[in-house]
Protein backbone atom coordinates (compact mmCIF):
# COMPACT_ATOMS: atom_id res chain seq x y z
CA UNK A 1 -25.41 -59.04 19.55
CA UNK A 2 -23.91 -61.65 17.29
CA UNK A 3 -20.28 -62.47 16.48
CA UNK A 4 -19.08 -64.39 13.10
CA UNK A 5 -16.22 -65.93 12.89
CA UNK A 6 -14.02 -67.17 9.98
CA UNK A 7 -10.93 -68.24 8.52
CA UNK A 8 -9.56 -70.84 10.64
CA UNK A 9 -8.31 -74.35 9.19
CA UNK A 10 -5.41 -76.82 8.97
CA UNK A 11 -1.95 -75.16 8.86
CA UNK A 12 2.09 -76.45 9.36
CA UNK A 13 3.90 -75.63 12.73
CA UNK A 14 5.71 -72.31 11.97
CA UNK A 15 2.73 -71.21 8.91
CA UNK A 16 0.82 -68.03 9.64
CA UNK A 17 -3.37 -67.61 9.75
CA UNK A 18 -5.36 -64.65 9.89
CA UNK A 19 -8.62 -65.02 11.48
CA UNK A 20 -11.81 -62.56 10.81
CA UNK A 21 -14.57 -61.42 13.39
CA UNK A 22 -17.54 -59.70 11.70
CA UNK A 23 -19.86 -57.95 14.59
CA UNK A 24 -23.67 -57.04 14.90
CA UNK A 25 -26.34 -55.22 16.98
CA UNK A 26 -24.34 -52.70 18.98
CA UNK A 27 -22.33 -49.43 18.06
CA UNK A 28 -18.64 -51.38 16.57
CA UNK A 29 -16.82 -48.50 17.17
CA UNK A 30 -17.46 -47.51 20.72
CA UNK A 31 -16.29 -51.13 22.36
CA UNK A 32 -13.46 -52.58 22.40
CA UNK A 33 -12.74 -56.07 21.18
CA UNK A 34 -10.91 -59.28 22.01
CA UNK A 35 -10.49 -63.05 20.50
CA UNK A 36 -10.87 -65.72 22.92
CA UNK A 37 -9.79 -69.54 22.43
CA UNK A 38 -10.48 -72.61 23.50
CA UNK A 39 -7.71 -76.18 23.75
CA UNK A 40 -9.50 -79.29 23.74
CA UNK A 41 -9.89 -79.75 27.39
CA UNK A 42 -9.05 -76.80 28.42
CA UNK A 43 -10.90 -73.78 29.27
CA UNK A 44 -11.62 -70.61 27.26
CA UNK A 45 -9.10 -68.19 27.54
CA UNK A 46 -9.03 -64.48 26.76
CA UNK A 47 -5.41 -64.00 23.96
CA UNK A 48 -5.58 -60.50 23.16
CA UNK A 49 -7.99 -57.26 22.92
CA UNK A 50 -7.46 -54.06 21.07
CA UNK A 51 -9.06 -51.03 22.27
CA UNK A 52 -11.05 -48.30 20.44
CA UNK A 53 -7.83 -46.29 19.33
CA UNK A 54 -6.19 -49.35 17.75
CA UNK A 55 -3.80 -50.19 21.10
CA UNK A 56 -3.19 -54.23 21.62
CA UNK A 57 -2.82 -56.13 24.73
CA UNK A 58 -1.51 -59.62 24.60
CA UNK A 59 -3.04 -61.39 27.87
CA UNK A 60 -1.99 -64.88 26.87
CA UNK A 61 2.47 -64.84 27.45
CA UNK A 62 2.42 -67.97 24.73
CA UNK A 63 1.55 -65.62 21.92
CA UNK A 64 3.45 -62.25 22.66
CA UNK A 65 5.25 -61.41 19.48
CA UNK A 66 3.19 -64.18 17.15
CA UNK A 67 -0.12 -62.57 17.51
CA UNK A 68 -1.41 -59.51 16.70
CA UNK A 69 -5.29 -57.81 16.54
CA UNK A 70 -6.07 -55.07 14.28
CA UNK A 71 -9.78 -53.55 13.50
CA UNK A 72 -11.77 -52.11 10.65
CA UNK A 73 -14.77 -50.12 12.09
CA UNK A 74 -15.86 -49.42 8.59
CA UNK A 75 -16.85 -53.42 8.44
CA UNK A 76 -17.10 -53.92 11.80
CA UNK A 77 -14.54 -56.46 11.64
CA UNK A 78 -11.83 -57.05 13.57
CA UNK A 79 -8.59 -59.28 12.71
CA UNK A 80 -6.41 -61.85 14.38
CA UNK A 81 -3.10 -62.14 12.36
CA UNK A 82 -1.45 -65.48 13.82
CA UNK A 83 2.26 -65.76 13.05
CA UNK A 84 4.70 -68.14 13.88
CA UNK A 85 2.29 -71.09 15.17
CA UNK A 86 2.72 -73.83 17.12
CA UNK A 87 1.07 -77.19 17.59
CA UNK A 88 0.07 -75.82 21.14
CA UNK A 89 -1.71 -73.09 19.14
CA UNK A 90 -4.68 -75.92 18.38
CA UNK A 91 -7.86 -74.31 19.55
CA UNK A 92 -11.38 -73.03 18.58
CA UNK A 93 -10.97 -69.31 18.45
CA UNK A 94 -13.66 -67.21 19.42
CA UNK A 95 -14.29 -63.24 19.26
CA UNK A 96 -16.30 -60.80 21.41
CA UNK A 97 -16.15 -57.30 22.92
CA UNK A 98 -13.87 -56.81 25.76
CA UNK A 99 -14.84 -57.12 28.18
CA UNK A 100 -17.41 -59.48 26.86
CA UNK A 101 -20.72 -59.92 26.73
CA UNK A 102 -22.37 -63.14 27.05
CA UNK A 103 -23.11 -63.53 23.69
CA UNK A 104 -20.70 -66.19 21.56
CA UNK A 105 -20.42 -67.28 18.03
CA UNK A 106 -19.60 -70.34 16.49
CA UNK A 107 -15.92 -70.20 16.32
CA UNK A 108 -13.70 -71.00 13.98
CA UNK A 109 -11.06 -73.96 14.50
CA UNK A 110 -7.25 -73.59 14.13
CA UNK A 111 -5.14 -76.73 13.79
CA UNK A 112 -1.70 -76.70 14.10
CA UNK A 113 -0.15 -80.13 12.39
CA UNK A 114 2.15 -81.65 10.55
C-alpha cells in the first residue's frame, strides 16, 4: 500500500490549492478515501473522506464550505480542492483510505502566509 502526495506549497490567506493523492497496491475503487493533516505541534487530524459513490464528509468544522474531496478511480487519484484558506490552514497534508490503514506517505506541505 503506498500513498503519493503532491501539490502543496506557499499560498496568500484567502488563495485556493488543490492537492493530489495517487494510490497503490489495493483495489482504488472498492475503499473509500480521506486526507489527513498535520499543524506543527499538533496532532494528525482526519479533514474529510469521500466514499466509493463520490459522497463527502467534512470531519474537521474549520473547513466546512472551503474544502472539498473528489476522486478519479480511473487514476486512482483522489483530490483535495482547498478554497478560501487561512493562515490556520498551515499543515502537512496527508492521504489514506478511510478508515486508514497504517500505511503513510510523505505528505505534502501547505503554507498559508502573507
Amino acid at each position: 500500500v503506498q500513498f503519493v502526495e503532491s501539490g502543496g506549497g506557499l499560498v496568500q490567506p484567502g488563495g485556493s490549492l488543490r492537492l493530489s493523492c495517487t494510490a497503490s497496491g489495493f483495489t482504488f475503487w472498492r475503499y473509500g478515501m480521506s486526507w489527513y493533516r498535520q499543524a506543527p505541534g499538533k496532532e494528525r487530524e482526519l479533514v474529510i473522506s469521500i466514499s466509493l459513490s463520490g459522497t463527502n464528509t467534512v470531519y474537521a468544522d474549520s473547513v466546512k464550505g472551503r474544502f472539498t474531496i473528489s476522486r478519479d478511480n480511473t487514476k486512482n487519484t483522489i483530490y483535495l480542492q482547498m478554497n478560501s484558506l487561512k493562515p490556520e490552514d498551515t499543515a502537512v497534508f496527508y492521504c489514506n483510505r478511510f478508515p486508514a490503514t497504517d500505511y503513510w506517505g510523505q505528505g505534502t506541505q501547505v503554507t498559508v502566509s502573507s
